[in-house]
PDB file of N, CA and C in Angstrom:
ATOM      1  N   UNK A   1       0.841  -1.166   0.000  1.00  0.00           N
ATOM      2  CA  UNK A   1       0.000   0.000   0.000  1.00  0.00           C
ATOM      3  C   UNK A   1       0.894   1.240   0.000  1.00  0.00           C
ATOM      4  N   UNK A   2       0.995   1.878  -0.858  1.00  0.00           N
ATOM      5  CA  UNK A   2       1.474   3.288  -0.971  1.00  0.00           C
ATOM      6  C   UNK A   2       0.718   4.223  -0.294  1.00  0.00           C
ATOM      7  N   UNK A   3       1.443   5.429   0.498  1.00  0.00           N
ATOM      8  CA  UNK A   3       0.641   6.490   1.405  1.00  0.00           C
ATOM      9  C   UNK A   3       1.068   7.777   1.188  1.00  0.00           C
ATOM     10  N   UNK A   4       0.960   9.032   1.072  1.00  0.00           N
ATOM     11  CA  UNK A   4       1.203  10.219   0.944  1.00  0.00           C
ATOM     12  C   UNK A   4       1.303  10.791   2.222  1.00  0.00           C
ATOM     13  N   UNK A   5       2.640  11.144   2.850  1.00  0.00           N
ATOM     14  CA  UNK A   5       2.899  12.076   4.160  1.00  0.00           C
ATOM     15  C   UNK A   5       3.884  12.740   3.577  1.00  0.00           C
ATOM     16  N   UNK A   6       3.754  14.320   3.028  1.00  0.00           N
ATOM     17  CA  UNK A   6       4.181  15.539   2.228  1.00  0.00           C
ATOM     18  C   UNK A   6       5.151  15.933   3.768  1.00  0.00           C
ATOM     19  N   UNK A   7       4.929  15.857   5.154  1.00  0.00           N
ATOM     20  CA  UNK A   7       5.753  16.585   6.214  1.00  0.00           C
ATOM     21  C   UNK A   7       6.556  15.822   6.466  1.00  0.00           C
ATOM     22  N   UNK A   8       7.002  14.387   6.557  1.00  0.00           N
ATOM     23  CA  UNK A   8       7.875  13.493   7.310  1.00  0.00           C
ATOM     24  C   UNK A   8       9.067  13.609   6.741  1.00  0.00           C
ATOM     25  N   UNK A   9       9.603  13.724   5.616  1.00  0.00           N
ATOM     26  CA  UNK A   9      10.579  13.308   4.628  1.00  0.00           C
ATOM     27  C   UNK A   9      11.313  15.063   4.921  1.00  0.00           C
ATOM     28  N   UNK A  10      12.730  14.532   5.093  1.00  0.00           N
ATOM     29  CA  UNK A  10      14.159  15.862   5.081  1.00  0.00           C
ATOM     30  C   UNK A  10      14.402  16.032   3.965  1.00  0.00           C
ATOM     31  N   UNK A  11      14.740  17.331   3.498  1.00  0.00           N
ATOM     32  CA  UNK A  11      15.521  17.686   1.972  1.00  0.00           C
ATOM     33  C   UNK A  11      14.905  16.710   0.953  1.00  0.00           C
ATOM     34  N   UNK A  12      16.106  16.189   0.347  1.00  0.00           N
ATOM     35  CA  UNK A  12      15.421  15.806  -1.167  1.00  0.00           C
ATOM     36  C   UNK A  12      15.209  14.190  -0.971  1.00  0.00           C
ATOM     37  N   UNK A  13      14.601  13.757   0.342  1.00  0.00           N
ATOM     38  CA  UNK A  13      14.514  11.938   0.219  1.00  0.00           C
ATOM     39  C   UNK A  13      12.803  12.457  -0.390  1.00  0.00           C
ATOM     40  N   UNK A  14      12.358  11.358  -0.924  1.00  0.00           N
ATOM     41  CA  UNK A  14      11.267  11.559  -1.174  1.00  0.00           C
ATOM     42  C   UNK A  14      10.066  10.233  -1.171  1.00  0.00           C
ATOM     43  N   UNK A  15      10.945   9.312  -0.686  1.00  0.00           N
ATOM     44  CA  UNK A  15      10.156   7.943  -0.334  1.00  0.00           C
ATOM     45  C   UNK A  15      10.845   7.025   1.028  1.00  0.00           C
ATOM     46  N   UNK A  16       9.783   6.204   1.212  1.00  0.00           N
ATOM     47  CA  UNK A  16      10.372   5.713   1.751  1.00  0.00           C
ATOM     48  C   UNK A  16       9.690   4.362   2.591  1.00  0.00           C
ATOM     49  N   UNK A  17      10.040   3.154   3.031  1.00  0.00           N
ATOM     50  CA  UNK A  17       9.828   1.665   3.302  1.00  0.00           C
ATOM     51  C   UNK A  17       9.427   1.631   4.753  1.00  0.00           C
ATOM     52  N   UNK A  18       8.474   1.264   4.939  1.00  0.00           N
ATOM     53  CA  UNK A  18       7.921   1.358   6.504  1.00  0.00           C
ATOM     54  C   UNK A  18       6.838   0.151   6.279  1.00  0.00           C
ATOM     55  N   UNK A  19       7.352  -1.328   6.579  1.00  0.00           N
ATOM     56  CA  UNK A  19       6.755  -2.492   6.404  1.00  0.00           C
ATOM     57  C   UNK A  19       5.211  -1.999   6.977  1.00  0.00           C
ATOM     58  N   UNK A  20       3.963  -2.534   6.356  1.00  0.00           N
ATOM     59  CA  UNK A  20       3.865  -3.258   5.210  1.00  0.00           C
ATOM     60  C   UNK A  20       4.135  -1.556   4.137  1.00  0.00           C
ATOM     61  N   UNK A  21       3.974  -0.810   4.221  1.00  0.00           N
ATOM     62  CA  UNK A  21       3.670   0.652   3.436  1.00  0.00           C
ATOM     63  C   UNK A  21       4.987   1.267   3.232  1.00  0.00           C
ATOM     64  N   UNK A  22       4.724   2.157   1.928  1.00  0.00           N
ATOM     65  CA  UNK A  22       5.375   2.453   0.813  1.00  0.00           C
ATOM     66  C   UNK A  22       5.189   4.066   1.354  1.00  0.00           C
ATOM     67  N   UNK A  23       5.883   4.968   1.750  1.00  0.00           N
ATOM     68  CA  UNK A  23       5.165   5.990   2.125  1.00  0.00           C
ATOM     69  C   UNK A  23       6.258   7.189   0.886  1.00  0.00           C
ATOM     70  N   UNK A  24       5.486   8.436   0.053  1.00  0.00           N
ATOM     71  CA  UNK A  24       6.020   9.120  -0.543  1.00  0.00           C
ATOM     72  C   UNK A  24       5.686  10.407  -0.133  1.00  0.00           C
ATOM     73  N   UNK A  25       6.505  11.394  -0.688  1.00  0.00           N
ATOM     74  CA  UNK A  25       6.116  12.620  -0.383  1.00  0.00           C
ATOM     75  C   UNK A  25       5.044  13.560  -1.165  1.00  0.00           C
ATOM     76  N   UNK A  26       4.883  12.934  -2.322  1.00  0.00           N
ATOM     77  CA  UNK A  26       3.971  14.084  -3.112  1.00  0.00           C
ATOM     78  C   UNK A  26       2.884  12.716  -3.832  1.00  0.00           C
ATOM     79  N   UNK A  27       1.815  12.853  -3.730  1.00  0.00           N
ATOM     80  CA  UNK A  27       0.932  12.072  -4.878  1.00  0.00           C
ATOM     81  C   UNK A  27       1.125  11.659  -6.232  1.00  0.00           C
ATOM     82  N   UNK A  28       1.856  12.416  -7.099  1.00  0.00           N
ATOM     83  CA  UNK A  28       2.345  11.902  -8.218  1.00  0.00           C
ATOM     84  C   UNK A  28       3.456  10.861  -8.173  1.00  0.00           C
ATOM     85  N   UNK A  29       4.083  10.984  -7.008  1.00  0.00           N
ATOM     86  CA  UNK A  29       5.374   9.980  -6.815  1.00  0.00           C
ATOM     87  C   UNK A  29       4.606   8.304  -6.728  1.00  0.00           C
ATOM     88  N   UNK A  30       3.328   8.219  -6.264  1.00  0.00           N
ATOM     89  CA  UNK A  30       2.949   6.971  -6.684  1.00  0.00           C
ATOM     90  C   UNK A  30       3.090   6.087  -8.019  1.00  0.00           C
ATOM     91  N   UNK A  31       3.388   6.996  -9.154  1.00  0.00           N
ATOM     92  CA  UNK A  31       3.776   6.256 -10.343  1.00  0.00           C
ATOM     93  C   UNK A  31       4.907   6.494 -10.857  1.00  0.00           C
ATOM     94  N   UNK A  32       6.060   7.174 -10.131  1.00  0.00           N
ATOM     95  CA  UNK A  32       7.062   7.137 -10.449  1.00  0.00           C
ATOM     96  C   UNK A  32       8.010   5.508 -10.265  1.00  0.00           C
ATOM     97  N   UNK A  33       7.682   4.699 -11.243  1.00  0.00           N
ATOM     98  CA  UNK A  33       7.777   2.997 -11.363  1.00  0.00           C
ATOM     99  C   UNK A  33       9.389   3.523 -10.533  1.00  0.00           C
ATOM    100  N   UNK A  34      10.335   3.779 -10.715  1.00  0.00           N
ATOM    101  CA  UNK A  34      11.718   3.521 -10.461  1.00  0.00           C
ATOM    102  C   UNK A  34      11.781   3.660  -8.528  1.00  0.00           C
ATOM    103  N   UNK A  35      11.059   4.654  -8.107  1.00  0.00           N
ATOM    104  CA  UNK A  35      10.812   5.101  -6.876  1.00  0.00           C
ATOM    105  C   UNK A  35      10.316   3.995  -6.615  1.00  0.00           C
ATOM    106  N   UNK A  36       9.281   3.455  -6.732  1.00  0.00           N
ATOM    107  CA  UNK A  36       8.527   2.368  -6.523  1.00  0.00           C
ATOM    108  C   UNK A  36       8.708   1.154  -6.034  1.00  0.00           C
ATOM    109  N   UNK A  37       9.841   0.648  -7.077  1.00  0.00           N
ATOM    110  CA  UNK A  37      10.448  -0.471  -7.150  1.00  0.00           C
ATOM    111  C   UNK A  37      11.847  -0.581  -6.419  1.00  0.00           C
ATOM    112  N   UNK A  38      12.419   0.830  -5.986  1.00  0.00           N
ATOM    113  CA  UNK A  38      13.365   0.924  -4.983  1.00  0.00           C
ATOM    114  C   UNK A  38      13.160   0.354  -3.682  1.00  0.00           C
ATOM    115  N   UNK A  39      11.450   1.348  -2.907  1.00  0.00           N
ATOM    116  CA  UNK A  39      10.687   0.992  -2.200  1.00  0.00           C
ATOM    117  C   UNK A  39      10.301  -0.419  -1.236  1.00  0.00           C
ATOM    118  N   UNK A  40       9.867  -1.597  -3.257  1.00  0.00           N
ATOM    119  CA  UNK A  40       9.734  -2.706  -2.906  1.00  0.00           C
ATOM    120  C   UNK A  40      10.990  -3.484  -2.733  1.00  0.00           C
ATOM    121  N   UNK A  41      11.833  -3.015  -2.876  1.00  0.00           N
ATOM    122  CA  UNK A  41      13.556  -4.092  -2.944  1.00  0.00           C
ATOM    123  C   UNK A  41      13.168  -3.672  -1.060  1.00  0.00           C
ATOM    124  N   UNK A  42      13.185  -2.578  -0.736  1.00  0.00           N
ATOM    125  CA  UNK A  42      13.343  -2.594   0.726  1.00  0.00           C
ATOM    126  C   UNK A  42      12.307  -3.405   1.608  1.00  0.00           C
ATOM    127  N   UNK A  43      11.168  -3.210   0.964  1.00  0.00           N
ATOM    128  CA  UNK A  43       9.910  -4.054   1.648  1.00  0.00           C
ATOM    129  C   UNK A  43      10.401  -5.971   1.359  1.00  0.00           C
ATOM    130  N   UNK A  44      10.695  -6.492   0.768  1.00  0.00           N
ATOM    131  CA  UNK A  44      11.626  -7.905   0.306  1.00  0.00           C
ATOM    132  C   UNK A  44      12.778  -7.851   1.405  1.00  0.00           C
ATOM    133  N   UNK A  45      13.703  -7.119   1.509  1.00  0.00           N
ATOM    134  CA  UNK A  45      14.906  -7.008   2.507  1.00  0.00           C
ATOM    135  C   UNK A  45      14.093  -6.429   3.974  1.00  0.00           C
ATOM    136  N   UNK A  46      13.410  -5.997   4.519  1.00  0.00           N
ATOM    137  CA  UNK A  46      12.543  -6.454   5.674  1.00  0.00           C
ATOM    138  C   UNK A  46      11.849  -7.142   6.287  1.00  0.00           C
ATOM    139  N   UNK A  47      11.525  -7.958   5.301  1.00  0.00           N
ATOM    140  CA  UNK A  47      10.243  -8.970   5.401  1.00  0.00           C
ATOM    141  C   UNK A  47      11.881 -10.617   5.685  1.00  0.00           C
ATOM    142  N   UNK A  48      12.700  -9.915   4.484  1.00  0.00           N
ATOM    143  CA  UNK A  48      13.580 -11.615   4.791  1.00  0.00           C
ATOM    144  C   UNK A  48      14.271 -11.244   6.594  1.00  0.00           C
ATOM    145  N   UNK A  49      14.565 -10.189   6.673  1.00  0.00           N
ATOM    146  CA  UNK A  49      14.806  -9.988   8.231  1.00  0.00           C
ATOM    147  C   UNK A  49      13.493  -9.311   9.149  1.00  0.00           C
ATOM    148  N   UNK A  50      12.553 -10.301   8.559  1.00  0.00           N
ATOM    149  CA  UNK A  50      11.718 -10.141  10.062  1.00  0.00           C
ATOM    150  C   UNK A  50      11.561  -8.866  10.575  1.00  0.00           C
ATOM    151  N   UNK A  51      11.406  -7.573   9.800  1.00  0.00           N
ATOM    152  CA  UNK A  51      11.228  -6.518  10.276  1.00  0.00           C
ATOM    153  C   UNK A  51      11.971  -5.675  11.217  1.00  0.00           C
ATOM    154  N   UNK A  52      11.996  -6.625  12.493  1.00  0.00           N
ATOM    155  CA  UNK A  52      12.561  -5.506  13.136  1.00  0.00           C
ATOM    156  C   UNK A  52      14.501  -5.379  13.076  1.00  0.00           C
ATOM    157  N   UNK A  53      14.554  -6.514  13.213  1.00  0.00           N
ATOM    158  CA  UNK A  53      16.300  -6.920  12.406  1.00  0.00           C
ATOM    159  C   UNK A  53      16.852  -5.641  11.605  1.00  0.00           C
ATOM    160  N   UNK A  54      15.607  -5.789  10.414  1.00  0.00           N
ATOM    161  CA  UNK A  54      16.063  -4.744   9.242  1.00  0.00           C
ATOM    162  C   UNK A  54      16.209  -3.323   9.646  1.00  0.00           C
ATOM    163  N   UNK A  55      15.660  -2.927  10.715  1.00  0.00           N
ATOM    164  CA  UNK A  55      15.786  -1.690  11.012  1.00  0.00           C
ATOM    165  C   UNK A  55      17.048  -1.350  12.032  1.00  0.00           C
ATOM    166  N   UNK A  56      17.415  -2.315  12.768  1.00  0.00           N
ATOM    167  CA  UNK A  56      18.576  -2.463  14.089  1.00  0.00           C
ATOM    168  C   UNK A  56      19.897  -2.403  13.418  1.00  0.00           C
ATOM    169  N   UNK A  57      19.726  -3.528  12.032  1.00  0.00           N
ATOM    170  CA  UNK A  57      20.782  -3.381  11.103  1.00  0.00           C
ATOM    171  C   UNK A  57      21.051  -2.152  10.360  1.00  0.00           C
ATOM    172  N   UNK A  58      19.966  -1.672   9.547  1.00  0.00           N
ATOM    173  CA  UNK A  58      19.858  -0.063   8.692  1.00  0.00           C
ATOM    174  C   UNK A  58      20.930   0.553   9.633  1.00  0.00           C
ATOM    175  N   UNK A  59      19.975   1.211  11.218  1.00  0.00           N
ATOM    176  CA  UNK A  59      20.865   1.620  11.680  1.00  0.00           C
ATOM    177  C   UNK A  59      22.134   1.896  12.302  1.00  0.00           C
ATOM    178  N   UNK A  60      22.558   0.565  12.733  1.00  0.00           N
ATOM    179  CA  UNK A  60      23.555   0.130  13.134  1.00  0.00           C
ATOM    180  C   UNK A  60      24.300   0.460  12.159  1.00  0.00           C
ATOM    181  N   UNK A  61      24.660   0.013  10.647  1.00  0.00           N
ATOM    182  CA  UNK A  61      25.182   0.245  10.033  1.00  0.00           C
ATOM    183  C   UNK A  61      25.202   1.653   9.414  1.00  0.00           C
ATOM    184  N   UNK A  62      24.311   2.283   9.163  1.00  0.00           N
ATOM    185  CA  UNK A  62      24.460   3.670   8.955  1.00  0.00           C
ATOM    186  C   UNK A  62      25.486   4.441   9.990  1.00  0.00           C
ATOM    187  N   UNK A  63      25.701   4.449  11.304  1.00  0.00           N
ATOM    188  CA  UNK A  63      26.158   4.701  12.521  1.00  0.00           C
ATOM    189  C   UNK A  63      27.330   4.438  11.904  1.00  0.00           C
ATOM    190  N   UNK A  64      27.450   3.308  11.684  1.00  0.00           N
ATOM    191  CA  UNK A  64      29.270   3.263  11.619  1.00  0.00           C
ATOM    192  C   UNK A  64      29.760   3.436  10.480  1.00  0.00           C
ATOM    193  N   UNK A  65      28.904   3.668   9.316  1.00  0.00           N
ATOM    194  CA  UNK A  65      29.641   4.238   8.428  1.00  0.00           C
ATOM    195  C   UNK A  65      29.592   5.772   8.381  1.00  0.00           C
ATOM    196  N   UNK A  66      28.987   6.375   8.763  1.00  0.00           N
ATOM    197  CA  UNK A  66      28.743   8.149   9.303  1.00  0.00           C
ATOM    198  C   UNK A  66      30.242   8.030   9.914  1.00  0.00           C
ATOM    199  N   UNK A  67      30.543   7.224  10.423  1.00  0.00           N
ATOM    200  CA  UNK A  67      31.750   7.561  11.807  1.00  0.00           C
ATOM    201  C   UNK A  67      33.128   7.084  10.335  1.00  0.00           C
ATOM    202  N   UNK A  68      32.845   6.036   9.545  1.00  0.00           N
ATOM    203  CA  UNK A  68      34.008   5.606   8.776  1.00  0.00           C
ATOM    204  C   UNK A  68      34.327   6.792   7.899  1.00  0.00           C
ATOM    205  N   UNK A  69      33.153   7.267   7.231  1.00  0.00           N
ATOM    206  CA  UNK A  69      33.281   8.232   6.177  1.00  0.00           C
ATOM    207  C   UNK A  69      33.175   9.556   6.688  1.00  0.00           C
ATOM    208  N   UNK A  70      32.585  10.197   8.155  1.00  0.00           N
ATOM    209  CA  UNK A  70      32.519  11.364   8.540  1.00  0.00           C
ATOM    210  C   UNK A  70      31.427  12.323   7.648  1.00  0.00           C
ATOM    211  N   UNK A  71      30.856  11.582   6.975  1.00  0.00           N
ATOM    212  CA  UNK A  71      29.768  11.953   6.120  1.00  0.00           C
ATOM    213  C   UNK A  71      28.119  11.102   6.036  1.00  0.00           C
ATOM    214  N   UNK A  72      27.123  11.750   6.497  1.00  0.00           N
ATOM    215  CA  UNK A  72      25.660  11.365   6.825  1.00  0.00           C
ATOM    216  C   UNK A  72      25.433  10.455   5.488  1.00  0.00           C
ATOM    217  N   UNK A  73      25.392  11.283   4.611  1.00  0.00           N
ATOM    218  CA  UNK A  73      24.619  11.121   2.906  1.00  0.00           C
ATOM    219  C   UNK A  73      26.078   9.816   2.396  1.00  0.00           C
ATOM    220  N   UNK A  74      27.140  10.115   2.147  1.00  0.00           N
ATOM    221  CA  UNK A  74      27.753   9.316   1.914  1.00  0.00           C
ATOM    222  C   UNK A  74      27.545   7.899   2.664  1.00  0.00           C
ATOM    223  N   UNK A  75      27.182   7.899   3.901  1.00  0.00           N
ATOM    224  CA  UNK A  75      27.343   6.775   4.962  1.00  0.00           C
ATOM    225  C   UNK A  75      26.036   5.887   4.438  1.00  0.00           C
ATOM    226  N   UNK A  76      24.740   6.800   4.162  1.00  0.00           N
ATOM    227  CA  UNK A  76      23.619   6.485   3.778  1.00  0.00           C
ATOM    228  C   UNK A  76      23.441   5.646   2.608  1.00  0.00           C
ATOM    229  N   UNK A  77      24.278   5.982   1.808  1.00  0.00           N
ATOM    230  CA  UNK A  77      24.320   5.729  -0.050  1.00  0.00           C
ATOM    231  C   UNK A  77      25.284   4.361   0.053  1.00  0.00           C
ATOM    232  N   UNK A  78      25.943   4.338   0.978  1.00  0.00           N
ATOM    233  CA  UNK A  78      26.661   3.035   1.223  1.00  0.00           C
ATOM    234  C   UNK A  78      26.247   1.716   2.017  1.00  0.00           C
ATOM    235  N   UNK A  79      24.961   2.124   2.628  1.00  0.00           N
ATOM    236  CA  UNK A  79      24.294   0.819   3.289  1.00  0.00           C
ATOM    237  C   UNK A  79      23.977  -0.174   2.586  1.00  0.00           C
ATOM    238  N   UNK A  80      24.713  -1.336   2.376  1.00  0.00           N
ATOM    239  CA  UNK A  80      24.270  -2.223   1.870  1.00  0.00           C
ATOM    240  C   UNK A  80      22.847  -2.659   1.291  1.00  0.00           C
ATOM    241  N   UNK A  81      21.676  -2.710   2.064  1.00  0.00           N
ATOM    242  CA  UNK A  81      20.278  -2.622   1.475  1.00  0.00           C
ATOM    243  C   UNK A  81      20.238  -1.358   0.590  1.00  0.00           C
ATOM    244  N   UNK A  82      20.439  -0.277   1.153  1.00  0.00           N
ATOM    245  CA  UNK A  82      20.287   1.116  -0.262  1.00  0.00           C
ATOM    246  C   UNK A  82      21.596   0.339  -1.501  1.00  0.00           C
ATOM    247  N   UNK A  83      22.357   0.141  -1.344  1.00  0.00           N
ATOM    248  CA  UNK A  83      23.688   0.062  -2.721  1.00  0.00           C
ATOM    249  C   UNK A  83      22.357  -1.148  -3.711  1.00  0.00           C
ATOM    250  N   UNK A  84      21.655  -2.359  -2.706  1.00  0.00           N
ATOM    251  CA  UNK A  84      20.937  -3.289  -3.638  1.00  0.00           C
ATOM    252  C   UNK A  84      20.185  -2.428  -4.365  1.00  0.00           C
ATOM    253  N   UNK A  85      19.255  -1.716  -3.387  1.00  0.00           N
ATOM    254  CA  UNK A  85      18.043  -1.186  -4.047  1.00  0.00           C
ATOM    255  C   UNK A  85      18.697   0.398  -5.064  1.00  0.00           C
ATOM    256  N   UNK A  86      19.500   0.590  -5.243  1.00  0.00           N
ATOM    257  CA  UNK A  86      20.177   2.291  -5.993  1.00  0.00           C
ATOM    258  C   UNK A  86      20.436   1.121  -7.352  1.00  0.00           C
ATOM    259  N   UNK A  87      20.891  -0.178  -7.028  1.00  0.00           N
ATOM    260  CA  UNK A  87      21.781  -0.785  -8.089  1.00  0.00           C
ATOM    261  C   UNK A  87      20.291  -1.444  -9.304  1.00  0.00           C
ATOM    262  N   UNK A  88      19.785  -1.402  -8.755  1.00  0.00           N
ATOM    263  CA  UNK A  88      18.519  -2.636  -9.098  1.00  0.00           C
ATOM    264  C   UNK A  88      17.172  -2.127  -9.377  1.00  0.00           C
ATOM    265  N   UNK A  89      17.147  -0.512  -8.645  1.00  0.00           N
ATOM    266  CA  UNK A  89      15.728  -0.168  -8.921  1.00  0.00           C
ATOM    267  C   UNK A  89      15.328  -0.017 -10.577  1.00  0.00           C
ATOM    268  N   UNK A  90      16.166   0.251 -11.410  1.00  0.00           N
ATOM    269  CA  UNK A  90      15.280   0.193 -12.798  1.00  0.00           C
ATOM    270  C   UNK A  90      14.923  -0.989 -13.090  1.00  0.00           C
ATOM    271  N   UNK A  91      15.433  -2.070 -12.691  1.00  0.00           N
ATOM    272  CA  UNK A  91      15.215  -3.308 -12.872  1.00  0.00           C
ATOM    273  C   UNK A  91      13.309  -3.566 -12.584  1.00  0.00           C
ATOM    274  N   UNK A  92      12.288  -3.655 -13.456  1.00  0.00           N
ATOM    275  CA  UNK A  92      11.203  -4.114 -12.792  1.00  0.00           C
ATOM    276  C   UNK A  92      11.356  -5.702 -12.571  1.00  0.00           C
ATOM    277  N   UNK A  93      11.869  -6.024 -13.226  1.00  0.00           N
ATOM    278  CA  UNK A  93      12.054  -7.700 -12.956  1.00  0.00           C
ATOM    279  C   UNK A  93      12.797  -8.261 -12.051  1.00  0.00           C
ATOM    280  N   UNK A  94      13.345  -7.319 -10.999  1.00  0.00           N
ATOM    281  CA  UNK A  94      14.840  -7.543 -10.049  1.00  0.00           C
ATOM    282  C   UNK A  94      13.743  -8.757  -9.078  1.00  0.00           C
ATOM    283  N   UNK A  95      13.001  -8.529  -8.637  1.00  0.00           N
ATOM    284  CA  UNK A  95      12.381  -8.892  -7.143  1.00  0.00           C
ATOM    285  C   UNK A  95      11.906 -10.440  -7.534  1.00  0.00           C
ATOM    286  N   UNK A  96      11.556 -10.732  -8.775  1.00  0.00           N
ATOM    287  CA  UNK A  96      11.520 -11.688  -9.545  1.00  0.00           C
ATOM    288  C   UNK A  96      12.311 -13.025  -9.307  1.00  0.00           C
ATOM    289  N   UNK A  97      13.619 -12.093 -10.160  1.00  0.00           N
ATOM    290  CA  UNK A  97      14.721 -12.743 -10.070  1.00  0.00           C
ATOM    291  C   UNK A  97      15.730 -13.335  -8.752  1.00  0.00           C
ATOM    292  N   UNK A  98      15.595 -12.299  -7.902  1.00  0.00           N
ATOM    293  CA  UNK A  98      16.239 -11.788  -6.876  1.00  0.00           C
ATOM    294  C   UNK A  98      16.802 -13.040  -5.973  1.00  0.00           C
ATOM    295  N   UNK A  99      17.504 -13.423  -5.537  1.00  0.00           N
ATOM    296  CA  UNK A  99      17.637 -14.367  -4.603  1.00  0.00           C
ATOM    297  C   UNK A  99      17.429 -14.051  -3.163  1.00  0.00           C
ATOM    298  N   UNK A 100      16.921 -14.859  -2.213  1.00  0.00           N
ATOM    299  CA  UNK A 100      16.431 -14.389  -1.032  1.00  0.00           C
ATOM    300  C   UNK A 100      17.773 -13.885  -0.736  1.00  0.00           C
ATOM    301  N   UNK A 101      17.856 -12.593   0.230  1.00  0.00           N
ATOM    302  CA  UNK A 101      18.767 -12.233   0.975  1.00  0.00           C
ATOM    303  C   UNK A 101      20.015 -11.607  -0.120  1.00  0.00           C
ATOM    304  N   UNK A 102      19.493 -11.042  -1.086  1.00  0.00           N
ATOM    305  CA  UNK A 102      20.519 -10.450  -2.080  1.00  0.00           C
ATOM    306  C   UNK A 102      21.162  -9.579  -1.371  1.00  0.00           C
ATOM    307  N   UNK A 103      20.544  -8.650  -0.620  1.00  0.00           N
ATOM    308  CA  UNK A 103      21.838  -7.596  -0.154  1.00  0.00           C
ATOM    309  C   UNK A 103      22.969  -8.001   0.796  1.00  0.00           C
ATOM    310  N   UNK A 104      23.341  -9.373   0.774  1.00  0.00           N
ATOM    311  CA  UNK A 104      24.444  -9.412   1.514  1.00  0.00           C
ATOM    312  C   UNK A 104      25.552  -9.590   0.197  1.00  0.00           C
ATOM    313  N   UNK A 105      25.282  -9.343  -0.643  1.00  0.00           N
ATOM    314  CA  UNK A 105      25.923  -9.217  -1.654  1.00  0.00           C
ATOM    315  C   UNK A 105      26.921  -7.893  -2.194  1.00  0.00           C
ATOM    316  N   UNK A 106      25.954  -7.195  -1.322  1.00  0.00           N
ATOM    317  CA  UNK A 106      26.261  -5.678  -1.686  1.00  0.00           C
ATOM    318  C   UNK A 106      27.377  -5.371  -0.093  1.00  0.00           C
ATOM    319  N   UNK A 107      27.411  -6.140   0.956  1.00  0.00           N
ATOM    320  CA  UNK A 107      27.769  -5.599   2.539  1.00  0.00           C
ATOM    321  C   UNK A 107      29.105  -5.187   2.047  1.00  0.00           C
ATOM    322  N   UNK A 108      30.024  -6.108   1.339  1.00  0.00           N
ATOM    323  CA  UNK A 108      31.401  -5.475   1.015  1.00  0.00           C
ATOM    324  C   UNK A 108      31.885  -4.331   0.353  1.00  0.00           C
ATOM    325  N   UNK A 109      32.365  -3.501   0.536  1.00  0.00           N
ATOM    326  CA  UNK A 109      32.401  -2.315  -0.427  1.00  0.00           C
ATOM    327  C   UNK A 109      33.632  -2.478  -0.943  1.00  0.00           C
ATOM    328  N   UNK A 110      33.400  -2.860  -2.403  1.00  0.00           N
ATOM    329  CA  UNK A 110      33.983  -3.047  -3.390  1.00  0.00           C
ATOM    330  C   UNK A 110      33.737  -1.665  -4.692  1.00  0.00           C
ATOM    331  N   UNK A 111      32.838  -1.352  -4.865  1.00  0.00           N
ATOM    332  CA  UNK A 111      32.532  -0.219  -5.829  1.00  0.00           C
ATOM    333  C   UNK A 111      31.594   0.846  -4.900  1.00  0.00           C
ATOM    334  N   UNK A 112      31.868   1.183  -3.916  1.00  0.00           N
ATOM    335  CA  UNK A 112      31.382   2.239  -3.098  1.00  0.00           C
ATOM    336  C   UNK A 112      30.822   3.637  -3.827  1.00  0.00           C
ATOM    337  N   UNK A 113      30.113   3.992  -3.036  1.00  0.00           N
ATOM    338  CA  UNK A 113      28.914   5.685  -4.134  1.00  0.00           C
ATOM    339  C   UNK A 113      29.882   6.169  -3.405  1.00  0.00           C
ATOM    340  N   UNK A 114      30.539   6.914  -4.309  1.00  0.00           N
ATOM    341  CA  UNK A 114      31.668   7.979  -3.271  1.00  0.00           C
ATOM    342  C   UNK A 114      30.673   8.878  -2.630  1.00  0.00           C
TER     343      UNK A 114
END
């Protein structure tokens, strides 16, 4: 289920994964397919960790890469679940294909978002 909350979202994020819901910032972003399908890579990577996991991990790991890189947005763009879902969202067929638990694929940083 996709939801429209225009106040929650900082600067330029504009979606975002909150099991079971898809929540965006503006009403037209409901058919923005690429947003969408970013969304669902995260709703798949919550659901394989049981929800609350996925969030202990997000942050946990965000934390220590803020502290590795000294940078929020950089630290962010490097979380393993975001590198799956940045790498994969044009993909409509990714979730398909996907093997359970794909983003441990991504945990090593090998080609890092500077």
């Amino acid at each position: 289920m996709i939801l429209v909350f225009r106040h929650i979202f900082y600067k330029n994020y504009v979606g975002l994964s909150f099991w079971p819901f898809i929540l965006v910032k503006h009403p037209k972003l409901r058919q923005d397919t690429t947003l969408i399908n970013h969304e669902k890579i995260h709703l798949r990577q919550q659901l394989e960790l049981l929800v609350v996991p996925f969030y202990i991990w997000y942050l946990t790991e965000w934390a220590l890469r803020t502290l590795w890189y000294l940078d929020a947005y950089r630290a962010y763009r490097n979380i393993c679940f975001e590198r799956e879902a940045y790498a994969n969202e044009g993909r409509e067929d990714y979730l398909r294909h996907r093997r359970p638990f794909g983003f441990l694929r991504y945990v090593v940083l090998v080609n890092a978002h500077p």
